[in-house]
PDB file of N, CA and C in Angstrom:
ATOM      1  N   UNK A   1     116.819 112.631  91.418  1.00  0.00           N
ATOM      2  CA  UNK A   1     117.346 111.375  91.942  1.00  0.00           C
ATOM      3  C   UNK A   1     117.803 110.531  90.755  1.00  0.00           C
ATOM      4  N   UNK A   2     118.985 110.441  90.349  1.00  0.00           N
ATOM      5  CA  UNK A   2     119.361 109.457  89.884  1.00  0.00           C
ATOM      6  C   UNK A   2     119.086 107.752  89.661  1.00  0.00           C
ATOM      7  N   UNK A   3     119.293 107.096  88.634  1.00  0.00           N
ATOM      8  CA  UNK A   3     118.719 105.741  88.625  1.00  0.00           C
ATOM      9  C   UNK A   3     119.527 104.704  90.064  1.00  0.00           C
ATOM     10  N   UNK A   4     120.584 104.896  90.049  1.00  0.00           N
ATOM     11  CA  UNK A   4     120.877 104.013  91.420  1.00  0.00           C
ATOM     12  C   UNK A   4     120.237 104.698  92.373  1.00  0.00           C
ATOM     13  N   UNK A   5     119.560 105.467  92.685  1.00  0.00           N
ATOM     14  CA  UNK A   5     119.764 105.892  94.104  1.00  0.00           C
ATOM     15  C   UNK A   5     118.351 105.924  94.218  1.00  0.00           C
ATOM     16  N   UNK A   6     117.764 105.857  92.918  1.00  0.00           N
ATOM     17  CA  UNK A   6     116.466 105.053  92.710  1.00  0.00           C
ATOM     18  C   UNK A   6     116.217 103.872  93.047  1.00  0.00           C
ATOM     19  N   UNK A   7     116.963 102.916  92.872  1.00  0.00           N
ATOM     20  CA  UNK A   7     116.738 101.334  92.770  1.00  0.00           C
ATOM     21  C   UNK A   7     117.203 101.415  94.536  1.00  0.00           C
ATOM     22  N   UNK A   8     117.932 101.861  94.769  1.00  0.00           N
ATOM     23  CA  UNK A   8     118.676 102.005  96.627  1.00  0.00           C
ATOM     24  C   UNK A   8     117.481 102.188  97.476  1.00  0.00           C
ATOM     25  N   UNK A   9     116.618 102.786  96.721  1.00  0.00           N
ATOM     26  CA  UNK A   9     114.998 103.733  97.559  1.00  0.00           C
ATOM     27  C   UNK A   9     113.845 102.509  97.404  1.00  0.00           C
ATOM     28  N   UNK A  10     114.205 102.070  96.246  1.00  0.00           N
ATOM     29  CA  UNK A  10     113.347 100.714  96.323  1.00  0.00           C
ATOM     30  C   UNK A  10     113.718  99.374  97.026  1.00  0.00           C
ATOM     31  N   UNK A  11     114.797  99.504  96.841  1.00  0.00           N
ATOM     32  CA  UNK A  11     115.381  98.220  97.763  1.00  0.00           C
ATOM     33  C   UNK A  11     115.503  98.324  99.062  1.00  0.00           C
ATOM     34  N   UNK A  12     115.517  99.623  99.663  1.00  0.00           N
ATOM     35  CA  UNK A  12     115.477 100.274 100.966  1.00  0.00           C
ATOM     36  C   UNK A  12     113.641  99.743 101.396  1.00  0.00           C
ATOM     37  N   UNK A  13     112.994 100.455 100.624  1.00  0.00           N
ATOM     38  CA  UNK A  13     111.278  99.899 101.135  1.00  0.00           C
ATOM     39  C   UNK A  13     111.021  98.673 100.746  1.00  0.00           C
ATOM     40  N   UNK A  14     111.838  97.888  99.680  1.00  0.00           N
ATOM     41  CA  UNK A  14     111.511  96.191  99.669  1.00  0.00           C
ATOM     42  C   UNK A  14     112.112  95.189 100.711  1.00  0.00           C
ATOM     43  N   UNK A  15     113.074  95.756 101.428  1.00  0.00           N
ATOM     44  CA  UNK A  15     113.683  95.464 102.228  1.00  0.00           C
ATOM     45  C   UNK A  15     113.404  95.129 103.798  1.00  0.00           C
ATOM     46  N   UNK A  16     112.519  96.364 103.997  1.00  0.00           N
ATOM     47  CA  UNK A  16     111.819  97.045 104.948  1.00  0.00           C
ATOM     48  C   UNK A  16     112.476  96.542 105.871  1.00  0.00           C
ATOM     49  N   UNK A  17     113.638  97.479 106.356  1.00  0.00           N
ATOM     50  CA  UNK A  17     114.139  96.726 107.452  1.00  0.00           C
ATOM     51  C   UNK A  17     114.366  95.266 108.085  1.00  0.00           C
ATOM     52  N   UNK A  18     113.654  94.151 107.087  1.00  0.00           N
ATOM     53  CA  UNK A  18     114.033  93.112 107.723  1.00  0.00           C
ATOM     54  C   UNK A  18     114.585  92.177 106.696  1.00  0.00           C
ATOM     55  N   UNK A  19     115.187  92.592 105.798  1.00  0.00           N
ATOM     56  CA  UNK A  19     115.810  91.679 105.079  1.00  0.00           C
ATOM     57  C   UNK A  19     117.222  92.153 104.960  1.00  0.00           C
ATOM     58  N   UNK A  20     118.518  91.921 104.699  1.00  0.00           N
ATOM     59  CA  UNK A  20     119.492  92.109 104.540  1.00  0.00           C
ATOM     60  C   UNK A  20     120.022  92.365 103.641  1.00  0.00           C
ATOM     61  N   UNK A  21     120.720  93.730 102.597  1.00  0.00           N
ATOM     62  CA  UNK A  21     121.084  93.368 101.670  1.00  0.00           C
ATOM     63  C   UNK A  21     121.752  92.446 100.938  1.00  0.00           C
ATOM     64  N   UNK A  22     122.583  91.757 101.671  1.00  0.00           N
ATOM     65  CA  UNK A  22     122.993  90.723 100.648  1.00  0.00           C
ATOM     66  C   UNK A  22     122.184  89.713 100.314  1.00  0.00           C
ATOM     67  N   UNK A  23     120.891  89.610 100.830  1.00  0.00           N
ATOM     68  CA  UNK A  23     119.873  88.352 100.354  1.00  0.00           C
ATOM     69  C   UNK A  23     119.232  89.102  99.181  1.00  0.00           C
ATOM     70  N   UNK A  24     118.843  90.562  99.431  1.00  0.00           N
ATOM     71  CA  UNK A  24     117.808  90.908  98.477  1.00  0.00           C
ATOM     72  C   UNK A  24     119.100  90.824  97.259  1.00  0.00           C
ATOM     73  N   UNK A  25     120.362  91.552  97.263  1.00  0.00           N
ATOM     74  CA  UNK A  25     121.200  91.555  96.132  1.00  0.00           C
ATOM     75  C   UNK A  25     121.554  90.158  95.401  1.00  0.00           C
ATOM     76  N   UNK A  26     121.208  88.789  96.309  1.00  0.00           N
ATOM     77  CA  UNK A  26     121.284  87.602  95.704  1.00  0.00           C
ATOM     78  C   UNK A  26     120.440  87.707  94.664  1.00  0.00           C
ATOM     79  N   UNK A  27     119.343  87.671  95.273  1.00  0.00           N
ATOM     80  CA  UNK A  27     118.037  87.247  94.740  1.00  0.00           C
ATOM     81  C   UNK A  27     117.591  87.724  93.171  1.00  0.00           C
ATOM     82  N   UNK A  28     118.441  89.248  93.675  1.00  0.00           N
ATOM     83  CA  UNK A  28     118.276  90.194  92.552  1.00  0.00           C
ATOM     84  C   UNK A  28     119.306  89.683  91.458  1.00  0.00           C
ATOM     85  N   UNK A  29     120.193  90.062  91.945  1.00  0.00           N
ATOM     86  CA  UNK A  29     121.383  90.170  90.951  1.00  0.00           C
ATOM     87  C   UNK A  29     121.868  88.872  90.441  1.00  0.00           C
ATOM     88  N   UNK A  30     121.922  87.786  91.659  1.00  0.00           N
ATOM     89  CA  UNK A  30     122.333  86.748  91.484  1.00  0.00           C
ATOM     90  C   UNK A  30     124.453  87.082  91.838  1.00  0.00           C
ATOM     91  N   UNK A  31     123.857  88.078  93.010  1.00  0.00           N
ATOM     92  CA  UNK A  31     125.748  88.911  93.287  1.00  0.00           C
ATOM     93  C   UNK A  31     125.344  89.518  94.565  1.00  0.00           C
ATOM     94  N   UNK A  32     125.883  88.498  95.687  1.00  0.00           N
ATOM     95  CA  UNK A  32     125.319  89.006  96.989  1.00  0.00           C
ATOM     96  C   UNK A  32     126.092  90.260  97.413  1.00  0.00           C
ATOM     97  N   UNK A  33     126.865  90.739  96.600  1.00  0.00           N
ATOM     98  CA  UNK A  33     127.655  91.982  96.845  1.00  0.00           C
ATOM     99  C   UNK A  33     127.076  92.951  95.924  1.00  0.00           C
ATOM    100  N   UNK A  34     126.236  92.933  94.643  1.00  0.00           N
ATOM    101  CA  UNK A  34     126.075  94.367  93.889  1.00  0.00           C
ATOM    102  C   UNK A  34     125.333  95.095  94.760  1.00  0.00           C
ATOM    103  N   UNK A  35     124.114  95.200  95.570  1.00  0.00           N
ATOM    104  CA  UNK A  35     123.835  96.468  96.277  1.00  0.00           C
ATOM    105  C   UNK A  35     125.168  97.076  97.138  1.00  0.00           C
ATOM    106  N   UNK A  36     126.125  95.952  98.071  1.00  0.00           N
ATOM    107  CA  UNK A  36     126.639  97.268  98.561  1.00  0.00           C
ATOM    108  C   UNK A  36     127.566  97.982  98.152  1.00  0.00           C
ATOM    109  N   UNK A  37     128.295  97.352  96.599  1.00  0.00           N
ATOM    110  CA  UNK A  37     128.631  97.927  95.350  1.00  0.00           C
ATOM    111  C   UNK A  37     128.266  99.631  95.210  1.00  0.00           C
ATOM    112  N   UNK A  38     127.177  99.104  94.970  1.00  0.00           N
ATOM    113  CA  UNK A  38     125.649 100.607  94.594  1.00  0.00           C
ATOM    114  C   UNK A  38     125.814 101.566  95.885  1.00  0.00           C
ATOM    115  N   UNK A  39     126.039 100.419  96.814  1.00  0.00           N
ATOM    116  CA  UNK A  39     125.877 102.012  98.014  1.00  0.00           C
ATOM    117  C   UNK A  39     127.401 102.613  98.178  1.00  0.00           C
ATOM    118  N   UNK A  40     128.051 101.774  97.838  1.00  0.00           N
ATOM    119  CA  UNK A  40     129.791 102.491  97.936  1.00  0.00           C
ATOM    120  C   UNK A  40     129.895 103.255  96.422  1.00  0.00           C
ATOM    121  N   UNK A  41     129.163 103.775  95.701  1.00  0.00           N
ATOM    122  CA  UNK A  41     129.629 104.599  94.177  1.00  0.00           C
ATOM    123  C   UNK A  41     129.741 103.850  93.375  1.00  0.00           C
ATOM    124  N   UNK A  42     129.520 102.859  93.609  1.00  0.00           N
ATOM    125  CA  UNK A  42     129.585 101.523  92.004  1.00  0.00           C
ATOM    126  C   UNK A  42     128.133 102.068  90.961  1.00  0.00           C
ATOM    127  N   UNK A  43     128.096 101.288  90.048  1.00  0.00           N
ATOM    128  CA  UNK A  43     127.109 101.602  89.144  1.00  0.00           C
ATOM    129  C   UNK A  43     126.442  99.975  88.642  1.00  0.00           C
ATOM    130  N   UNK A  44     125.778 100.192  87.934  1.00  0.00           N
ATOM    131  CA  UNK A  44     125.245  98.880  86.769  1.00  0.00           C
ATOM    132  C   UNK A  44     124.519  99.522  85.415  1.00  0.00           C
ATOM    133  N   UNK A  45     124.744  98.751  84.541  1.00  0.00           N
ATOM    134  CA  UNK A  45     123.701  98.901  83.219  1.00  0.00           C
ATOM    135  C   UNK A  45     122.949  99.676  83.088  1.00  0.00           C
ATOM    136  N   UNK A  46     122.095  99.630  82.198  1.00  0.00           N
ATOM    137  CA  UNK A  46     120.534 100.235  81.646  1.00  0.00           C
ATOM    138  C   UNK A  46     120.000  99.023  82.307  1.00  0.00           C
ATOM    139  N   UNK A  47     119.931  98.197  80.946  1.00  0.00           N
ATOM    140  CA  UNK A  47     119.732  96.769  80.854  1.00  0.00           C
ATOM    141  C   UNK A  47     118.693  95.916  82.757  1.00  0.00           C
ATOM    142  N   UNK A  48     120.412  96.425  83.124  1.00  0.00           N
ATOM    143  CA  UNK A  48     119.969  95.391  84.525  1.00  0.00           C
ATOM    144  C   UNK A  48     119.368  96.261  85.278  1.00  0.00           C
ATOM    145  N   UNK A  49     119.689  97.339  85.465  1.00  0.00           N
ATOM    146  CA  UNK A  49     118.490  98.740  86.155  1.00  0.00           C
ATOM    147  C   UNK A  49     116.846  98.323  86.061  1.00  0.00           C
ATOM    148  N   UNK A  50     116.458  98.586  84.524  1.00  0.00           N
ATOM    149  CA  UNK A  50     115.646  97.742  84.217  1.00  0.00           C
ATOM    150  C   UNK A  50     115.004  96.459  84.982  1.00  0.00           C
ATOM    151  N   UNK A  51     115.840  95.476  84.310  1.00  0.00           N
ATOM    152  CA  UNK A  51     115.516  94.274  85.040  1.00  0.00           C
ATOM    153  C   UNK A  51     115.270  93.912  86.474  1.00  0.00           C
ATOM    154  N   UNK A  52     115.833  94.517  86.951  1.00  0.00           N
ATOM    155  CA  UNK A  52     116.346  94.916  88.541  1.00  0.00           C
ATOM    156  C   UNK A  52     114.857  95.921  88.964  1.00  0.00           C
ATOM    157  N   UNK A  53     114.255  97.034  88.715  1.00  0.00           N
ATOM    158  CA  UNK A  53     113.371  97.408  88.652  1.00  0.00           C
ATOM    159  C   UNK A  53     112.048  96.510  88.552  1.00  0.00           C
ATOM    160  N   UNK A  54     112.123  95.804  87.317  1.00  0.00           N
ATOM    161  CA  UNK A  54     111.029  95.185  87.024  1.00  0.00           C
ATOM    162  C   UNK A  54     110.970  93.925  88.221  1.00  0.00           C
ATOM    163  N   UNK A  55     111.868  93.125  88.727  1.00  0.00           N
ATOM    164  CA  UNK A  55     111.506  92.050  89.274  1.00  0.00           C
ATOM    165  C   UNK A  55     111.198  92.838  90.630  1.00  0.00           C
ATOM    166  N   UNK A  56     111.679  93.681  90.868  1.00  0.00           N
ATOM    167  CA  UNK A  56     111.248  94.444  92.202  1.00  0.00           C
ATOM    168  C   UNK A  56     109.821  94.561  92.506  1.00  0.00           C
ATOM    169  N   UNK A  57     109.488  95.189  91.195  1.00  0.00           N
ATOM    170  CA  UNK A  57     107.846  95.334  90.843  1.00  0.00           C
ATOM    171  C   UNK A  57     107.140  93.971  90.875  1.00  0.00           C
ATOM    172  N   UNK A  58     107.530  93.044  90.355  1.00  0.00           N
ATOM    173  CA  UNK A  58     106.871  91.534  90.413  1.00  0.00           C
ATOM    174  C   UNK A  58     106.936  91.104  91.716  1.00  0.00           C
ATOM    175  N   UNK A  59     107.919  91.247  92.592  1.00  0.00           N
ATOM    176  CA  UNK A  59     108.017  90.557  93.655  1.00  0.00           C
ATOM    177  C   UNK A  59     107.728  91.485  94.835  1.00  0.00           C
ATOM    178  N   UNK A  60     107.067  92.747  94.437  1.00  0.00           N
ATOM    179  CA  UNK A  60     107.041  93.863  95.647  1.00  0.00           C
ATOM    180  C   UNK A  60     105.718  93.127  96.672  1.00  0.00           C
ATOM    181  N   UNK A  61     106.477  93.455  97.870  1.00  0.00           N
ATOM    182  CA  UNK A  61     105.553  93.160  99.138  1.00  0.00           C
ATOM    183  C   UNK A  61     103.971  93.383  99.264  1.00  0.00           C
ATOM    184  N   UNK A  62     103.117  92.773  99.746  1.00  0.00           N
ATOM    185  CA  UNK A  62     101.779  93.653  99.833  1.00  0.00           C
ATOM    186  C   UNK A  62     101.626  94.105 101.509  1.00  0.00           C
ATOM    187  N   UNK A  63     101.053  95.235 101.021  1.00  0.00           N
ATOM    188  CA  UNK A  63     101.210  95.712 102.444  1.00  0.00           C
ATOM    189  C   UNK A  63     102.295  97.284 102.665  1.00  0.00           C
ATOM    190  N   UNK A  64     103.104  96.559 101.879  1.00  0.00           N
ATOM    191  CA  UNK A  64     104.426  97.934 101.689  1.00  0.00           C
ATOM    192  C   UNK A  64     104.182  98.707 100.552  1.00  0.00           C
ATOM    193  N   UNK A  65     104.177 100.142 101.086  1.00  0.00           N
ATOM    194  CA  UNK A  65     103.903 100.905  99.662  1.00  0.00           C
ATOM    195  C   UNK A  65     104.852 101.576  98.549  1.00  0.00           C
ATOM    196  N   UNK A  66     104.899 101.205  97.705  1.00  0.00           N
ATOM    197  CA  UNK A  66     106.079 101.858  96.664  1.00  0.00           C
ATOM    198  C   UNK A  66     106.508 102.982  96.266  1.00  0.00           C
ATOM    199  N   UNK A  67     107.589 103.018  97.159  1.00  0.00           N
ATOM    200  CA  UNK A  67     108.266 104.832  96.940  1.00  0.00           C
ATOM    201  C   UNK A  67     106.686 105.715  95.609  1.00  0.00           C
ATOM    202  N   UNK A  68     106.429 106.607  96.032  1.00  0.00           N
ATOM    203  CA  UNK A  68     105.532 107.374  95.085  1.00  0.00           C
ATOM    204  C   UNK A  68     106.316 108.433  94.094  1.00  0.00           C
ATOM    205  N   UNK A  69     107.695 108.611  94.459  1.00  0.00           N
ATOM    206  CA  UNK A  69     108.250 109.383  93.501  1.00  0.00           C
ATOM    207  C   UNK A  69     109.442 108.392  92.211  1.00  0.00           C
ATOM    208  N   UNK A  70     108.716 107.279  92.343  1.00  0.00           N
ATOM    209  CA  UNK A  70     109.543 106.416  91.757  1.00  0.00           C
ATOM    210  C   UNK A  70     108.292 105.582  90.579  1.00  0.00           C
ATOM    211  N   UNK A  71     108.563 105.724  89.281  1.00  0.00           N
ATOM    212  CA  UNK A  71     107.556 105.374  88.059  1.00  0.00           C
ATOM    213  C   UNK A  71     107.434 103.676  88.707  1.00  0.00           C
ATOM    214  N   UNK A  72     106.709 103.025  88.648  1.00  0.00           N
ATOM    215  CA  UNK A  72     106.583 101.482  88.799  1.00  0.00           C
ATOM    216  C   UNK A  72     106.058 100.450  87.505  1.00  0.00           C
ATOM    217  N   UNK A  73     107.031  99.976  87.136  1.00  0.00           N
ATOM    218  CA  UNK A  73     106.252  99.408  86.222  1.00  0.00           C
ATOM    219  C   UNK A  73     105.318  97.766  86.277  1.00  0.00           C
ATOM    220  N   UNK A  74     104.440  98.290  85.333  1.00  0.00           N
ATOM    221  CA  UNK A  74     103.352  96.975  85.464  1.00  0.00           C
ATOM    222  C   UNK A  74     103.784  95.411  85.805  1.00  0.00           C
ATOM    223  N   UNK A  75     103.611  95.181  87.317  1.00  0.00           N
ATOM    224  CA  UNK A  75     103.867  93.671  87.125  1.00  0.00           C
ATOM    225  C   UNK A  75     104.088  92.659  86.072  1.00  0.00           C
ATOM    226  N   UNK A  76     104.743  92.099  85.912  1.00  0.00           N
ATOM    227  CA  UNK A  76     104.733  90.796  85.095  1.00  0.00           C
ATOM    228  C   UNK A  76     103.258  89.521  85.222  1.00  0.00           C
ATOM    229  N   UNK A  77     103.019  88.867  84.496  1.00  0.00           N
ATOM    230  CA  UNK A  77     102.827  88.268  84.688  1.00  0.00           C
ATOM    231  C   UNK A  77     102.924  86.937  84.227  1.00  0.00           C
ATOM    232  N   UNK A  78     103.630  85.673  85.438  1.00  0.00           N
ATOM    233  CA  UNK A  78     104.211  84.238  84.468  1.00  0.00           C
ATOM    234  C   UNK A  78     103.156  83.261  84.344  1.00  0.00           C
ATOM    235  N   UNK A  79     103.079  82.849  83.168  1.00  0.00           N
ATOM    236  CA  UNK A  79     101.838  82.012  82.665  1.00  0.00           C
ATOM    237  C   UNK A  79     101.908  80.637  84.347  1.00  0.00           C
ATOM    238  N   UNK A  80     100.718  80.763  83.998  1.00  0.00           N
ATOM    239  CA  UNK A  80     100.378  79.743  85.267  1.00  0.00           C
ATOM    240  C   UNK A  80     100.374  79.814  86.638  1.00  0.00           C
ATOM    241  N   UNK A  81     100.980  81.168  87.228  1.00  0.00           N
ATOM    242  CA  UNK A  81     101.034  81.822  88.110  1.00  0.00           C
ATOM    243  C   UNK A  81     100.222  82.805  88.292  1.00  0.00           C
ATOM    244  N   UNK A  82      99.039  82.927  89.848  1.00  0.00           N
ATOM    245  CA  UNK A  82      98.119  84.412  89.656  1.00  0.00           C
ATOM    246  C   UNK A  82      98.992  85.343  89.514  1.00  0.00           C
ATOM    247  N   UNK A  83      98.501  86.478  88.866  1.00  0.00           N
ATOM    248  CA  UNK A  83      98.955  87.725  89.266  1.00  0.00           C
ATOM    249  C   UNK A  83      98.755  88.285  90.573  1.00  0.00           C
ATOM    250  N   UNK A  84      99.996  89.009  91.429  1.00  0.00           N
ATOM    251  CA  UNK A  84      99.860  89.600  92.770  1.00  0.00           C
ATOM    252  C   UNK A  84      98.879  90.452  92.804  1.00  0.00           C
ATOM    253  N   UNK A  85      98.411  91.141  92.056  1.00  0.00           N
ATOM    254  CA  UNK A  85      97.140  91.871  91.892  1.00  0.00           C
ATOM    255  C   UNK A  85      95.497  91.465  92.561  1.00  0.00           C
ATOM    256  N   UNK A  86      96.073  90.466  91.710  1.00  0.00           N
ATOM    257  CA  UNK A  86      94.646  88.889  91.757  1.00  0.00           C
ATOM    258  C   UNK A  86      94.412  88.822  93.226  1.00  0.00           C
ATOM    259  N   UNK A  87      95.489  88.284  93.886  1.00  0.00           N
ATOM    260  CA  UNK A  87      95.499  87.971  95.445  1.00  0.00           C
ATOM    261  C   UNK A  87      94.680  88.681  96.099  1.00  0.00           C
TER     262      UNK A  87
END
C-alpha cells in the first residue's frame, strides 16, 4: 500500500462514515479539496504526508481503532493540554 492510499485508509476510519471529506481535508490540510485531489490520482509531499499522519494520530477518535496495518505514530503532546492517552 502506498503512502496516499495509506493516509485515504486513515482518513477513511477517522472519518468513520460521519464526517465528510471536505471538513476532515479542511481541518487537515487547511484545502477543503486535497483529499478528493488524493482520491482522483493527485499526490502531496513527504513533508505533509507526515504532518498529515501525525495530526491524524493526535486527533484520532477514541473508540475507533487504527487501521493495524498502518505504523502510528506517538501522539503529540501540546504543553498544557492532557494527553488523549491520559483521558
Amino acid at each position: 500500500m502506498d503512502q496516499v492510499q495509506q493516509l485515504l485508509s486513515l482518513i477513511d476510519a477517522f472519518g468513520n462514515g460521519k464526517m465528510a471529506d471536505a471538513t476532515i481535508s479542511t481541518r487537515l490540510f487547511n484545502d477543503g479539496k486535497r483529499i478528493g485531489i488524493l482520491r482522483n490520482g493527485g499526490d502531496i509531499g513527504t513533508r505533509r504526508f507526515v504532518t498529515a499522519v501525525q495530526w491524524l494520530s493526535d486527533k484520532w477518535p477514541a473508540g475507533v481503532e487504527w487501521p493495524p496495518n498502518i505504523e502510528r505514530p506517538v501522539p503529540s503532546v501540546v504543553a498544557g493540554e492532557p494527553s488523549e492517552a491520559a483521558e
